[in-house]
C-alpha atoms as a PDB file:
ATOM      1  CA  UNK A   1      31.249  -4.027 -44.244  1.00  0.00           C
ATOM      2  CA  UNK A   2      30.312  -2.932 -40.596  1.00  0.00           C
ATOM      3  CA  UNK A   3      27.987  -0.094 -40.034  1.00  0.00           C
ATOM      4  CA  UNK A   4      28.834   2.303 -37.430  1.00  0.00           C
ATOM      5  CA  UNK A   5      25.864   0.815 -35.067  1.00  0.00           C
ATOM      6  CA  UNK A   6      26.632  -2.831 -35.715  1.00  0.00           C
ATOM      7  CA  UNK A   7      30.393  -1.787 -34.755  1.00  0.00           C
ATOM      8  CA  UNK A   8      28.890   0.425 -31.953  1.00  0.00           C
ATOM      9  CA  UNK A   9      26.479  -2.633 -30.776  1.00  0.00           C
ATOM     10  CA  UNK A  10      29.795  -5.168 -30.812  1.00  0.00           C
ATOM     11  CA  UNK A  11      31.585  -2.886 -28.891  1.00  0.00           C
ATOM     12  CA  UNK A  12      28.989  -2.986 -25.836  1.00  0.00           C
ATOM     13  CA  UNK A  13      28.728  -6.701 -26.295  1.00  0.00           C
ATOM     14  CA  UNK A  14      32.475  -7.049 -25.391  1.00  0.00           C
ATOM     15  CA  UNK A  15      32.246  -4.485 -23.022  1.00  0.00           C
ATOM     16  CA  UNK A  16      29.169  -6.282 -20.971  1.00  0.00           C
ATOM     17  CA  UNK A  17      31.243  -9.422 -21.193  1.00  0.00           C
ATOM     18  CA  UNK A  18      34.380  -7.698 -19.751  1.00  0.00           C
ATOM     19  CA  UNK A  19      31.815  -6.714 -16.053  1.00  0.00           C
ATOM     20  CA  UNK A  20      30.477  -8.982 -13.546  1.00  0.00           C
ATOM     21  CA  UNK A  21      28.300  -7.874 -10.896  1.00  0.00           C
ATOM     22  CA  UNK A  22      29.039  -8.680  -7.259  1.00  0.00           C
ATOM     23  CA  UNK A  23      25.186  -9.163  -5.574  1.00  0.00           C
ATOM     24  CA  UNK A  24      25.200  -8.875  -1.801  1.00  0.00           C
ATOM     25  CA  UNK A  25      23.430  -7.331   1.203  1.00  0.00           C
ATOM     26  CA  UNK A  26      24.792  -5.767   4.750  1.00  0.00           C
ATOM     27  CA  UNK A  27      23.435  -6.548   8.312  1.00  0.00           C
ATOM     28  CA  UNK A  28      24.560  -5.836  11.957  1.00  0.00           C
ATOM     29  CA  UNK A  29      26.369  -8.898  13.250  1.00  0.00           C
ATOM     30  CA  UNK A  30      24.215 -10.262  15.932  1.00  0.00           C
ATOM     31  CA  UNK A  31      24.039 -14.150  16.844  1.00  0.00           C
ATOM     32  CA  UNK A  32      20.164 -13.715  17.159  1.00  0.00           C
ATOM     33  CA  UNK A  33      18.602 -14.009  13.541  1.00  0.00           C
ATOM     34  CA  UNK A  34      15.744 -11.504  14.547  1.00  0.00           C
ATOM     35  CA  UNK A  35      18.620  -8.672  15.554  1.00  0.00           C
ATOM     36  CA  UNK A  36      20.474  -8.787  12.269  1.00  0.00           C
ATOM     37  CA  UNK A  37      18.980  -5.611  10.603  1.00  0.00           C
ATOM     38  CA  UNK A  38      20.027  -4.039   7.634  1.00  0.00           C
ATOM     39  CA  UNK A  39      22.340  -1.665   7.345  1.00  0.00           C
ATOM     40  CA  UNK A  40      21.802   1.855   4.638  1.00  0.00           C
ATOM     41  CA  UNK A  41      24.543   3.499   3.166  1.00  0.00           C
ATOM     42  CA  UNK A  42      27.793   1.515   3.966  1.00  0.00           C
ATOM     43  CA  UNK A  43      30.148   2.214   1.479  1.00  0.00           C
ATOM     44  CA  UNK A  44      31.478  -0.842  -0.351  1.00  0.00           C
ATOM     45  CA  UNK A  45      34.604  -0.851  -2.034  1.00  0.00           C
ATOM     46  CA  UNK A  46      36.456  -3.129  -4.494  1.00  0.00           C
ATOM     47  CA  UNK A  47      39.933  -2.325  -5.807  1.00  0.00           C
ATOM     48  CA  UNK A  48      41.936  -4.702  -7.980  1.00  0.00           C
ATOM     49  CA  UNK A  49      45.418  -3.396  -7.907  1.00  0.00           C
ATOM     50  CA  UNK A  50      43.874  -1.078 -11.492  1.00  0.00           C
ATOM     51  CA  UNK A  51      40.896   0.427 -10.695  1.00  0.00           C
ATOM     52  CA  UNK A  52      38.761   1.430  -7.942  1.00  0.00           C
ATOM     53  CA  UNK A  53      34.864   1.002  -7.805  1.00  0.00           C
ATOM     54  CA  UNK A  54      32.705   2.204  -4.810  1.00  0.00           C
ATOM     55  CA  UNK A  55      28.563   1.944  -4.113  1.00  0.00           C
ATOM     56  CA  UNK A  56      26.712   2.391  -1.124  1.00  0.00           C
ATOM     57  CA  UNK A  57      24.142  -0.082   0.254  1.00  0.00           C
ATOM     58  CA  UNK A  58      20.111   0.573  -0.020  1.00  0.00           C
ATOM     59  CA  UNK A  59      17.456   0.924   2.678  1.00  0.00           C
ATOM     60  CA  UNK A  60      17.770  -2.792   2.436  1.00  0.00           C
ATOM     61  CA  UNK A  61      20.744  -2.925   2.859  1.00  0.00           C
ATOM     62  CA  UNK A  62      21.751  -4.889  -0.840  1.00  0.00           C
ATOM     63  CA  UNK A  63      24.619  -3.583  -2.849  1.00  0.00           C
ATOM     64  CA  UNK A  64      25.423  -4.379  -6.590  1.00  0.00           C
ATOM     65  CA  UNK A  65      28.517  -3.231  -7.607  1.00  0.00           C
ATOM     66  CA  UNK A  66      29.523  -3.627 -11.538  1.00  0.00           C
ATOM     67  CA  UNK A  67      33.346  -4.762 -11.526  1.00  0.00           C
ATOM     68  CA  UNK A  68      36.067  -5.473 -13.943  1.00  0.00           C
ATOM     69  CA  UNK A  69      36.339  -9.735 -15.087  1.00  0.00           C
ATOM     70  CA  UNK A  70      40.160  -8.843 -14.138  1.00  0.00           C
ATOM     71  CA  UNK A  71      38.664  -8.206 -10.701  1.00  0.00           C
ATOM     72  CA  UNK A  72      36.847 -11.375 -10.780  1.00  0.00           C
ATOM     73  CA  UNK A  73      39.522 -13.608 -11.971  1.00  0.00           C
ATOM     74  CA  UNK A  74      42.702 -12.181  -9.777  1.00  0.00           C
ATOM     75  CA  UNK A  75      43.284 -14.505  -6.750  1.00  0.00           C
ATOM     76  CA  UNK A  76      43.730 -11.296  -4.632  1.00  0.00           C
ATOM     77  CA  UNK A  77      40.403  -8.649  -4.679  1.00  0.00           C
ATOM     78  CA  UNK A  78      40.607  -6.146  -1.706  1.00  0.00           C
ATOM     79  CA  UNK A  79      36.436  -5.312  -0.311  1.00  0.00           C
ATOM     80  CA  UNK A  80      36.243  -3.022   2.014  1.00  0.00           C
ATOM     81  CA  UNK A  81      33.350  -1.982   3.857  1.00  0.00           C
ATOM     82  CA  UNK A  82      32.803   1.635   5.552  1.00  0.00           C
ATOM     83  CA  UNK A  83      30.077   3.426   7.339  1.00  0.00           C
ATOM     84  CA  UNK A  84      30.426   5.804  11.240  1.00  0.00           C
ATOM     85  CA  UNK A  85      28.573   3.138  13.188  1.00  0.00           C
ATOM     86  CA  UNK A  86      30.354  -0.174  12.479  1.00  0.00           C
ATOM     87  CA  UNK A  87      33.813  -1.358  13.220  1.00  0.00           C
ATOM     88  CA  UNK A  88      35.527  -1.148   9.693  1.00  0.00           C
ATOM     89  CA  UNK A  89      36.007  -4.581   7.734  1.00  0.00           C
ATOM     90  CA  UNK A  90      38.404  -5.278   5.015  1.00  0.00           C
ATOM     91  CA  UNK A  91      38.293  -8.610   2.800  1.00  0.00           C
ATOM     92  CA  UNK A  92      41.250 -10.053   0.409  1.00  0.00           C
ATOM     93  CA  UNK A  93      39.544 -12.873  -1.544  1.00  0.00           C
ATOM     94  CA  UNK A  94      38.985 -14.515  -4.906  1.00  0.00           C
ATOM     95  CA  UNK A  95      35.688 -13.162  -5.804  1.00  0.00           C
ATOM     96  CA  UNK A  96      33.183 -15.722  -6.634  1.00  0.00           C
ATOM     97  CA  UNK A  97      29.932 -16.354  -8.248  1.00  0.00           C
ATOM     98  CA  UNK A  98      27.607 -16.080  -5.210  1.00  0.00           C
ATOM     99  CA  UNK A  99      25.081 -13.913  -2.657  1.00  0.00           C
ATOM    100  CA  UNK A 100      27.995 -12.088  -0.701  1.00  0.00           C
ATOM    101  CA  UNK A 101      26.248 -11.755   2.880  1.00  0.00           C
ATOM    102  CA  UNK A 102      28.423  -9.391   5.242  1.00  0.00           C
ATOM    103  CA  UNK A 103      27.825  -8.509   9.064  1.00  0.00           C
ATOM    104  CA  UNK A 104      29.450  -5.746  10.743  1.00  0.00           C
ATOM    105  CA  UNK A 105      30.136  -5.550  14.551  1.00  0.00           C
ATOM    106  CA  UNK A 106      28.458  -1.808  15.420  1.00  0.00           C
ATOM    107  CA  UNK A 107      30.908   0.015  17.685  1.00  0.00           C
ATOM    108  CA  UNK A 108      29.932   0.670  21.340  1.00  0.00           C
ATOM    109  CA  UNK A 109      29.370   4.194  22.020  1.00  0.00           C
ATOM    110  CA  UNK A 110      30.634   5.968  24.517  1.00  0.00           C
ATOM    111  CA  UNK A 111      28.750   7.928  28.012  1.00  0.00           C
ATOM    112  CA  UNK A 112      30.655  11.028  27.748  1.00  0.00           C
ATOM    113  CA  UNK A 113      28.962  11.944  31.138  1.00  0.00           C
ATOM    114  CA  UNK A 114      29.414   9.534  34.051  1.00  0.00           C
ATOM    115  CA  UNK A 115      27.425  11.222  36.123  1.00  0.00           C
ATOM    116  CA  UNK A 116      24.531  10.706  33.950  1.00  0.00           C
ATOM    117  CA  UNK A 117      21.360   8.771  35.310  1.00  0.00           C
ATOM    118  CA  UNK A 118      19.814   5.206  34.590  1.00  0.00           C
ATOM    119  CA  UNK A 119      19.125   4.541  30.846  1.00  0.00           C
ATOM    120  CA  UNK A 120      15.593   5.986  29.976  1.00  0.00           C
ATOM    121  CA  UNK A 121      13.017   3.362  29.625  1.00  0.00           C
ATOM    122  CA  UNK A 122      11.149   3.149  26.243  1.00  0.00           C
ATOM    123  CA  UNK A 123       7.777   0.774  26.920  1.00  0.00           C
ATOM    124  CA  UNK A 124       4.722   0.399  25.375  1.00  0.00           C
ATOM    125  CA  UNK A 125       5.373   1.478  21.950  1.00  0.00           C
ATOM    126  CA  UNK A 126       2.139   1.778  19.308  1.00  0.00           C
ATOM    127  CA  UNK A 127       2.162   2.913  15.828  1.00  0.00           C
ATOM    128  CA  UNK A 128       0.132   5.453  14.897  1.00  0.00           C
ATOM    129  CA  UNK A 129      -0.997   5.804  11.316  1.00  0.00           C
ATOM    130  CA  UNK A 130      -3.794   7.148   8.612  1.00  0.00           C
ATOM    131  CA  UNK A 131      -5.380   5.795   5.631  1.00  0.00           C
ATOM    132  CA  UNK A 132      -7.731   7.499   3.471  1.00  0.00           C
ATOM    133  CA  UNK A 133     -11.030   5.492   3.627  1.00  0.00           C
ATOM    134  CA  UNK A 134     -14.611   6.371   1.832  1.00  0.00           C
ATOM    135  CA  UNK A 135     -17.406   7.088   4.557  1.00  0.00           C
ATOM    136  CA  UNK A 136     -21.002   7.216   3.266  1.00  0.00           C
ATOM    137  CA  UNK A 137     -23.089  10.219   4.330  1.00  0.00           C
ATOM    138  CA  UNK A 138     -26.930  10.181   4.437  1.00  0.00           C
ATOM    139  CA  UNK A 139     -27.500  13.652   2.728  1.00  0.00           C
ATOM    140  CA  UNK A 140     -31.485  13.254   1.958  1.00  0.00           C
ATOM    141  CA  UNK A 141     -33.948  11.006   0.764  1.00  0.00           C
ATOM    142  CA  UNK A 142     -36.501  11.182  -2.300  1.00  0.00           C
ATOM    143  CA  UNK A 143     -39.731  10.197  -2.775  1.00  0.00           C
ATOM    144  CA  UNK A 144     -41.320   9.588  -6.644  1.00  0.00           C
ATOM    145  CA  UNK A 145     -44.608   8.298  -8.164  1.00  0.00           C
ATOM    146  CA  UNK A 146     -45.263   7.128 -11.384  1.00  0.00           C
ATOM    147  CA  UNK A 147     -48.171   5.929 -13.745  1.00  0.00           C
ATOM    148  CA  UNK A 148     -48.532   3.343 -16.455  1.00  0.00           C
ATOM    149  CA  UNK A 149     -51.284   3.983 -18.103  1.00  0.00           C
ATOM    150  CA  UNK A 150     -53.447   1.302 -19.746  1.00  0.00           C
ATOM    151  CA  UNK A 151     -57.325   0.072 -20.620  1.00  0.00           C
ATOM    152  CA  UNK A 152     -57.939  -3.259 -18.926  1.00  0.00           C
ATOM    153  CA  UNK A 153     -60.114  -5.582 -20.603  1.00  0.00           C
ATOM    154  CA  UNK A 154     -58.428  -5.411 -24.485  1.00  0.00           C
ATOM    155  CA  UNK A 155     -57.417  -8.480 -25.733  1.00  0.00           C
ATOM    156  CA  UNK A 156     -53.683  -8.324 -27.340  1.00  0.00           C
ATOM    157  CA  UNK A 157     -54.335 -10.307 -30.660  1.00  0.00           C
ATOM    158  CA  UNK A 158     -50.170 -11.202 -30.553  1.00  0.00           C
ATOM    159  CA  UNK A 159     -49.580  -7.233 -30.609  1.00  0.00           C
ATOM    160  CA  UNK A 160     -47.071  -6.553 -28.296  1.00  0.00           C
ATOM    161  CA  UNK A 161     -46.955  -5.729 -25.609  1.00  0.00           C
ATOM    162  CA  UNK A 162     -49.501  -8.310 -23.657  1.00  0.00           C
ATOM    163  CA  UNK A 163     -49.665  -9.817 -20.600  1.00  0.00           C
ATOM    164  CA  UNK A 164     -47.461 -12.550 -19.734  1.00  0.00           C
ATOM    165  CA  UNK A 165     -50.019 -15.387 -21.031  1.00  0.00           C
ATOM    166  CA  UNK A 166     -50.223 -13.220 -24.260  1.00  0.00           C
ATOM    167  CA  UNK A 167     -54.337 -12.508 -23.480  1.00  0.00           C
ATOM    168  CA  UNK A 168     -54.559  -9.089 -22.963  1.00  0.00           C
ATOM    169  CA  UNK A 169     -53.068  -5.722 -24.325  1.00  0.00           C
ATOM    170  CA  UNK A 170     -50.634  -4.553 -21.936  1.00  0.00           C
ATOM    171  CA  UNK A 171     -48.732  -1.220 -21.478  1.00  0.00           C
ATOM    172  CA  UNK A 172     -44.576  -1.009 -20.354  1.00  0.00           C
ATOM    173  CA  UNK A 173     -43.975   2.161 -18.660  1.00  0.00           C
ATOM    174  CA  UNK A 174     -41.497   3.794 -15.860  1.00  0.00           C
ATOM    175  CA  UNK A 175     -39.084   6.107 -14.455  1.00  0.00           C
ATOM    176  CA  UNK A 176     -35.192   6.820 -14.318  1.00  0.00           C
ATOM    177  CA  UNK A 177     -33.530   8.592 -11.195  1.00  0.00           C
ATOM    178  CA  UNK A 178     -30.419  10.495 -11.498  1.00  0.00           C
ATOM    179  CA  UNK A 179     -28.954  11.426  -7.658  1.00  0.00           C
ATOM    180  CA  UNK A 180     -26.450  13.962  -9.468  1.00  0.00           C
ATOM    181  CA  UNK A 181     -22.373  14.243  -9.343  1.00  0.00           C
ATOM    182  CA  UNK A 182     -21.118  12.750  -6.665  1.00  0.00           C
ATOM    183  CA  UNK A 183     -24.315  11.106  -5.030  1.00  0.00           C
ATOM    184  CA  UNK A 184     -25.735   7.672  -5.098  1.00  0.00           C
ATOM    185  CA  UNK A 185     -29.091   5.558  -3.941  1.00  0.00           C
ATOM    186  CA  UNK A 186     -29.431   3.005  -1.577  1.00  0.00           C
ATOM    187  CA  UNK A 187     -32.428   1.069  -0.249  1.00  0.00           C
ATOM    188  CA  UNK A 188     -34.019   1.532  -2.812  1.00  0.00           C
ATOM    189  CA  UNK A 189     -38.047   0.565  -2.635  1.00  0.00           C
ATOM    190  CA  UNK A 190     -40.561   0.113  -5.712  1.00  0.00           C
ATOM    191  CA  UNK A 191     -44.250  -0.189  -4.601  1.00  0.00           C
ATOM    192  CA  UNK A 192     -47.238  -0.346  -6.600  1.00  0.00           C
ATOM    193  CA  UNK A 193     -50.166   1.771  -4.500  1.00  0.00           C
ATOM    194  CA  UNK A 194     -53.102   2.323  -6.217  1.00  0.00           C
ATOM    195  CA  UNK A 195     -54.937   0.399  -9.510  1.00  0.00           C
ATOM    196  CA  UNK A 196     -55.043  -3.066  -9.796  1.00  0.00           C
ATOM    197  CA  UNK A 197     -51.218  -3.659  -8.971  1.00  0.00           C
ATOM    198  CA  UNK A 198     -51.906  -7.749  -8.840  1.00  0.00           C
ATOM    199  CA  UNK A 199     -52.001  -7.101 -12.754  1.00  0.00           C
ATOM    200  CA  UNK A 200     -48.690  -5.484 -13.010  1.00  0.00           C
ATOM    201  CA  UNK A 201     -44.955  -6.968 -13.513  1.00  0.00           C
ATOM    202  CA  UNK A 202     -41.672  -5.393 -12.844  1.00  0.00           C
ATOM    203  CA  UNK A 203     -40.068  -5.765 -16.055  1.00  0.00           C
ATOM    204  CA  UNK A 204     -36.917  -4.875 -15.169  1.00  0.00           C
ATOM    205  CA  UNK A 205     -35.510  -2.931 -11.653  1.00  0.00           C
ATOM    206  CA  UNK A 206     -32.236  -1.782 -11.479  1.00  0.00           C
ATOM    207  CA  UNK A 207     -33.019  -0.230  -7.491  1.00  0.00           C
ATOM    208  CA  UNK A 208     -31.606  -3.249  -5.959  1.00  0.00           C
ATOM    209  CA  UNK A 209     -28.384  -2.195  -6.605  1.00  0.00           C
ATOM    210  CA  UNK A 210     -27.207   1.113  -4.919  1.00  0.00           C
ATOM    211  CA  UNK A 211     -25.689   3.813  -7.349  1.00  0.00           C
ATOM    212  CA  UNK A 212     -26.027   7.330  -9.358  1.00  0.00           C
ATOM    213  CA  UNK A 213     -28.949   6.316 -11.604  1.00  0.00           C
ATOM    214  CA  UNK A 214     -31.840   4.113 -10.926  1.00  0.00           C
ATOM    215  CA  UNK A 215     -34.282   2.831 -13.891  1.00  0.00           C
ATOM    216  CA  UNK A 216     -37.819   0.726 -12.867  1.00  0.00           C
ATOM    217  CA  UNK A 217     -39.831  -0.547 -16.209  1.00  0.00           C
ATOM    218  CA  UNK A 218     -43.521  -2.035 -14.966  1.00  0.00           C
ATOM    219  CA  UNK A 219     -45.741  -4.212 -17.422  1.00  0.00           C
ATOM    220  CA  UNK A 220     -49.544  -3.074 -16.852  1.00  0.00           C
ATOM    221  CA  UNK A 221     -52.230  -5.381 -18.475  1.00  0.00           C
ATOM    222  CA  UNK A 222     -55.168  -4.173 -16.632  1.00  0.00           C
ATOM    223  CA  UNK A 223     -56.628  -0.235 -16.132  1.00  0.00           C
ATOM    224  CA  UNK A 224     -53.576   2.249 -14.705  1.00  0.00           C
ATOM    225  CA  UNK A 225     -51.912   1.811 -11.640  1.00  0.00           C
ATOM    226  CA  UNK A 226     -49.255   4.233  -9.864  1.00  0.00           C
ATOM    227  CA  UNK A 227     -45.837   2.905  -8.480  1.00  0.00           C
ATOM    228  CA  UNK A 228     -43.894   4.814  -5.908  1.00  0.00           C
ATOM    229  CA  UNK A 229     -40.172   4.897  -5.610  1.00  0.00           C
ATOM    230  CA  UNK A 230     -38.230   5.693  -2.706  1.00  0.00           C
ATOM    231  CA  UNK A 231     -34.524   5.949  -1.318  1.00  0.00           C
ATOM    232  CA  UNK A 232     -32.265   7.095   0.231  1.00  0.00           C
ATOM    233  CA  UNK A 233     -29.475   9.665  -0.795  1.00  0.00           C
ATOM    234  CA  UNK A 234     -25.918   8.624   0.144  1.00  0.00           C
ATOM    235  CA  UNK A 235     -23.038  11.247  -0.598  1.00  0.00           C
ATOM    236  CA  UNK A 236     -19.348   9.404  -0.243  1.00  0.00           C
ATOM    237  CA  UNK A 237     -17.037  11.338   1.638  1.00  0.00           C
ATOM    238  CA  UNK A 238     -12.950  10.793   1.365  1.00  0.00           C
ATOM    239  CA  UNK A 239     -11.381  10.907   4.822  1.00  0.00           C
ATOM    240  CA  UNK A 240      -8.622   9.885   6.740  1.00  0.00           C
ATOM    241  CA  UNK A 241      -8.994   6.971   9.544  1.00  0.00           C
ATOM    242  CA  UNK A 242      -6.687   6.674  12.359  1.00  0.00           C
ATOM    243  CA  UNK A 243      -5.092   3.048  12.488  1.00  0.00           C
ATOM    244  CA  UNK A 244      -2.852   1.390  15.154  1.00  0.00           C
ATOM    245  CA  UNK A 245       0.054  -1.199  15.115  1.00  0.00           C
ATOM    246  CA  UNK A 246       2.641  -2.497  17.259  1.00  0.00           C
ATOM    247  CA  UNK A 247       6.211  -3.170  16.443  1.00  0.00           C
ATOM    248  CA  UNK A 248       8.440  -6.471  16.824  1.00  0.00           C
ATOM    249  CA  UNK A 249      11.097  -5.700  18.985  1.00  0.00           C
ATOM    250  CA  UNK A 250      14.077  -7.765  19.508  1.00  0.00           C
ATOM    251  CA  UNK A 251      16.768  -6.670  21.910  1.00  0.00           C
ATOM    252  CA  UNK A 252      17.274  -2.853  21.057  1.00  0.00           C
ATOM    253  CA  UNK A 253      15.647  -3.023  17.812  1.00  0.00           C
ATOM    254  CA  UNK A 254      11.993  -2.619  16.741  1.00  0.00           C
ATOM    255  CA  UNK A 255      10.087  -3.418  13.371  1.00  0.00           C
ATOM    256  CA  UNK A 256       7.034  -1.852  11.640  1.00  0.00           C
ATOM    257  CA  UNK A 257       5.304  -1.788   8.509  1.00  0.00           C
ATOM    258  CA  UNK A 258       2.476   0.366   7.137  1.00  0.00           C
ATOM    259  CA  UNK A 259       0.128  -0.382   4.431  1.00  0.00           C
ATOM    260  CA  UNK A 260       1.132   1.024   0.908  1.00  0.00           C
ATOM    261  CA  UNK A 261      -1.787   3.139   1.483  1.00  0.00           C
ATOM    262  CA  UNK A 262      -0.377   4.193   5.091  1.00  0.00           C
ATOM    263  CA  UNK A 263       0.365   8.112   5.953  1.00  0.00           C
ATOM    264  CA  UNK A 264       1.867  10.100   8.634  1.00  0.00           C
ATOM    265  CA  UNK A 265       3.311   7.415  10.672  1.00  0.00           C
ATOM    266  CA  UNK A 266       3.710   8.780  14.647  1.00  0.00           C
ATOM    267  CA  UNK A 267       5.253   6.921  17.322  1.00  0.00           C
ATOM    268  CA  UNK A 268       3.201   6.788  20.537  1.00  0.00           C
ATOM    269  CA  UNK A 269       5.603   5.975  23.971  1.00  0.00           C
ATOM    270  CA  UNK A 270       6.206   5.850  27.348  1.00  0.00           C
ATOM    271  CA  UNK A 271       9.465   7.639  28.113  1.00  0.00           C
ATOM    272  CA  UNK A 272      10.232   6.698  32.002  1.00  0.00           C
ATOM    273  CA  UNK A 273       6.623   6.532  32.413  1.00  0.00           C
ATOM    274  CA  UNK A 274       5.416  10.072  30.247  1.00  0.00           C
ATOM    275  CA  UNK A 275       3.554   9.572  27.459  1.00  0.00           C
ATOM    276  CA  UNK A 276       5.391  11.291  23.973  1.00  0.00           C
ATOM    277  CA  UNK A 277       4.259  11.121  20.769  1.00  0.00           C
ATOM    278  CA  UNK A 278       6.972  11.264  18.496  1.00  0.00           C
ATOM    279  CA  UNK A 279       6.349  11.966  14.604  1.00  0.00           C
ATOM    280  CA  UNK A 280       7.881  10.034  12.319  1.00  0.00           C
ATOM    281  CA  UNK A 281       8.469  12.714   9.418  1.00  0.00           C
ATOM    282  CA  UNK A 282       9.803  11.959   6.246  1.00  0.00           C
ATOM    283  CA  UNK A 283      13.774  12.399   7.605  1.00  0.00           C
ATOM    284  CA  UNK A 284      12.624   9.575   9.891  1.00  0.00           C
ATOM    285  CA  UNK A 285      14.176  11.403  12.611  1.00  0.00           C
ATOM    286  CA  UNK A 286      13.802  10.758  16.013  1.00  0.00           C
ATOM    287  CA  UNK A 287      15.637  12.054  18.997  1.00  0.00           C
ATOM    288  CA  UNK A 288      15.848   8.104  20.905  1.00  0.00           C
ATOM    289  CA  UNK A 289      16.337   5.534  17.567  1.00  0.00           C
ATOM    290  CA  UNK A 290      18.228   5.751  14.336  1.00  0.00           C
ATOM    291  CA  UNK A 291      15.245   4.396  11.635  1.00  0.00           C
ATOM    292  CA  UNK A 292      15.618   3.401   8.331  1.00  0.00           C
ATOM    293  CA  UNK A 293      12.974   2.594   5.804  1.00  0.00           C
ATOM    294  CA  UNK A 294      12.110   0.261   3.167  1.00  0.00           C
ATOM    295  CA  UNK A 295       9.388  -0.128   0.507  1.00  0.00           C
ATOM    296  CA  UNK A 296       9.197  -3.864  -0.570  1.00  0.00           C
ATOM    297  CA  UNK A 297       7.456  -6.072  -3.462  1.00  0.00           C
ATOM    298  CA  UNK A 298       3.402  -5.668  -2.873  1.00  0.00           C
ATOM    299  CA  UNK A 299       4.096  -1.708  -1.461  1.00  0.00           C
ATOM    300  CA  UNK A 300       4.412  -2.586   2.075  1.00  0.00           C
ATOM    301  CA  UNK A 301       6.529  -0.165   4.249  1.00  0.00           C
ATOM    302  CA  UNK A 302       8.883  -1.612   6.522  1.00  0.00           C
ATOM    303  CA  UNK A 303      10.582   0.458   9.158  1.00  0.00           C
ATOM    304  CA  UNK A 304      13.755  -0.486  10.955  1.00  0.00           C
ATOM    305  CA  UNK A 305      14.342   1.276  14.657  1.00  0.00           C
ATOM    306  CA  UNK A 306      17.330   1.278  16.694  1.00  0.00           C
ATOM    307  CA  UNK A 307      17.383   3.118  19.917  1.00  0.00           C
ATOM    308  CA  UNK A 308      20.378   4.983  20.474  1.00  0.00           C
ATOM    309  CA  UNK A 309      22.739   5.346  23.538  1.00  0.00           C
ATOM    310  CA  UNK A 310      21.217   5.918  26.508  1.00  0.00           C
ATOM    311  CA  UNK A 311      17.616   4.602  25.914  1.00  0.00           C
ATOM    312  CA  UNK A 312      16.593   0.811  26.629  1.00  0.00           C
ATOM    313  CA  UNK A 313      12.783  -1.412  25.790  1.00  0.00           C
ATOM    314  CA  UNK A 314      11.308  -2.261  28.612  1.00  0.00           C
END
């Protein structure tokens, strides 16, 4: 007997079988490798004489379009490929088991005004960028003493603590530092000034290493001696550092990419020889290029430029 899951469950299982999914990706057609750039939002479309299925390409360009195995196996699959800026491209083919890689030929735009002047020069392009970064502050300093008490002179008859040749009764004191929420030591120095200090050990000293809480421990085996502590008071401070970057531009396109931890991207230019900032924004709009943008495997932004009609690199 079949259960209504098992039957459910079977009924995917034939279903899956019944789908194949066409992988590809589209770029601009361009003979230079460099100038092929992805292209967002074409709209792919595969129709098999039944049914009709339609996707749009990512930031990257890739499509992945889930299609009937009576798709795959007719000899005649139409694949058509739309988007405003590209000539429009139609395919009849057997579809096959591979990495479909199409290139569309953009279409030229038109200079509605002849009388217009010389294409504006775009040179000397920089990225401009933040990151948040941690900036120690100095915010004081402190200053302690401490004693370890003791009797010189008293042998230790193997009752601990003794001195480190197990002679003479010896005393282990110290002190522990807190800087508070949000603050840390640094250079931190432990002194012995007054007693006999050539009859004292540091035990164990945790100020060598900078952070919220310090702890000294001193082994005395002679009369008492003082120990002063002192450092200095660091307070770390979030804040945003401005970064740089240049692009990779090939013919009338440009490439970027910002850290994963990378904010407010602006572009800095010179427009006919005028400096412009231009920010980025997260509509990526700007009034010379087209940009699209892409987030790929370790977090890296990438950023894909085009400049539009009327602008040139220089």
């Amino acid at each position: 007997m079949v259960t209504a899951t098992a039957a459910t469950a079977l009924i995917m299982k034939q279903f899956r079988a019944r789908t194949v999914t066409m992988t590809g990706a589209v770029l601009t057609e361009d003979p230079d490798p460099r100038k092929q750039l992805p292209i967002p939002n074409v709209e792919i479309t595969v129709m098999d004489g039944t049914s009709v299925i339609t996707q749009k390409s990512d930031s990257a360009g890739l499509f992945r379009l889930i299609v009937p195995m009576r798709a795959w196996l007719s000899e005649a699959t139409s694949i058509s490929f739309r988007h405003p800026g590209y000539r429009p491209l139609d395919v009849t083919e057997r579809l096959q088991d591979q990495i479909y890689v199409v290139r569309l030929v953009p279409v030229p735009q038109k200079n509605t005004d002849r009388q217009s002047t010389a294409e504006i020069t775009v040179a000397d392009v920089r990225i401009r960028y933040a990151v948040k970064a941690t900036t120690p502050i100095n915010v004081g300093s402190t200053v302690k003493t401490f004693e370890v008490k003791n009797v010189g002179g008293v042998p230790c008859d193997g009752h601990s603590p003794c001195s480190p040749n197990g002679k003479w009764k010896a005393t282990i004191g110290g002190i522990t530092l807190d800087a508070g929420d949000g603050h840390e030591f640094q250079n931190v120095r432990v002194s012995c000034i007054a007693g006999p200090c050539p009859f004292t050990k540091i035990e164990s000293d945790q100020s060598s290493r900078s952070g919220r809480v310090i702890k000294v421990s001193v082994r005395d085996w002679s009369d008492t001696v003082t120990f002063l502590v002192e450092a200095e008071v660091i307070r770390s401070m979030l804040s945003d550092q401005i970064r740089q970057a240049y692009p990779a531009i090939f013919g009338r396109a440009m490439s970027f990419t910002l850290p994963a931890t990378g904010q407010g991207p602006s572009i800095e230019a010179e427009m006919n020889g005028t400096e412009v900032i231009y920010p980025l924004g997260p509509d990526l709009t700007l009034s010379w290029a087209v940009c699209n943008f892409q987030t790929v495997a370790d977090h890296t932004k990438l950023y894909s430029c085009e400049l539009r009609q009327g602008y040139r690199f220089q």
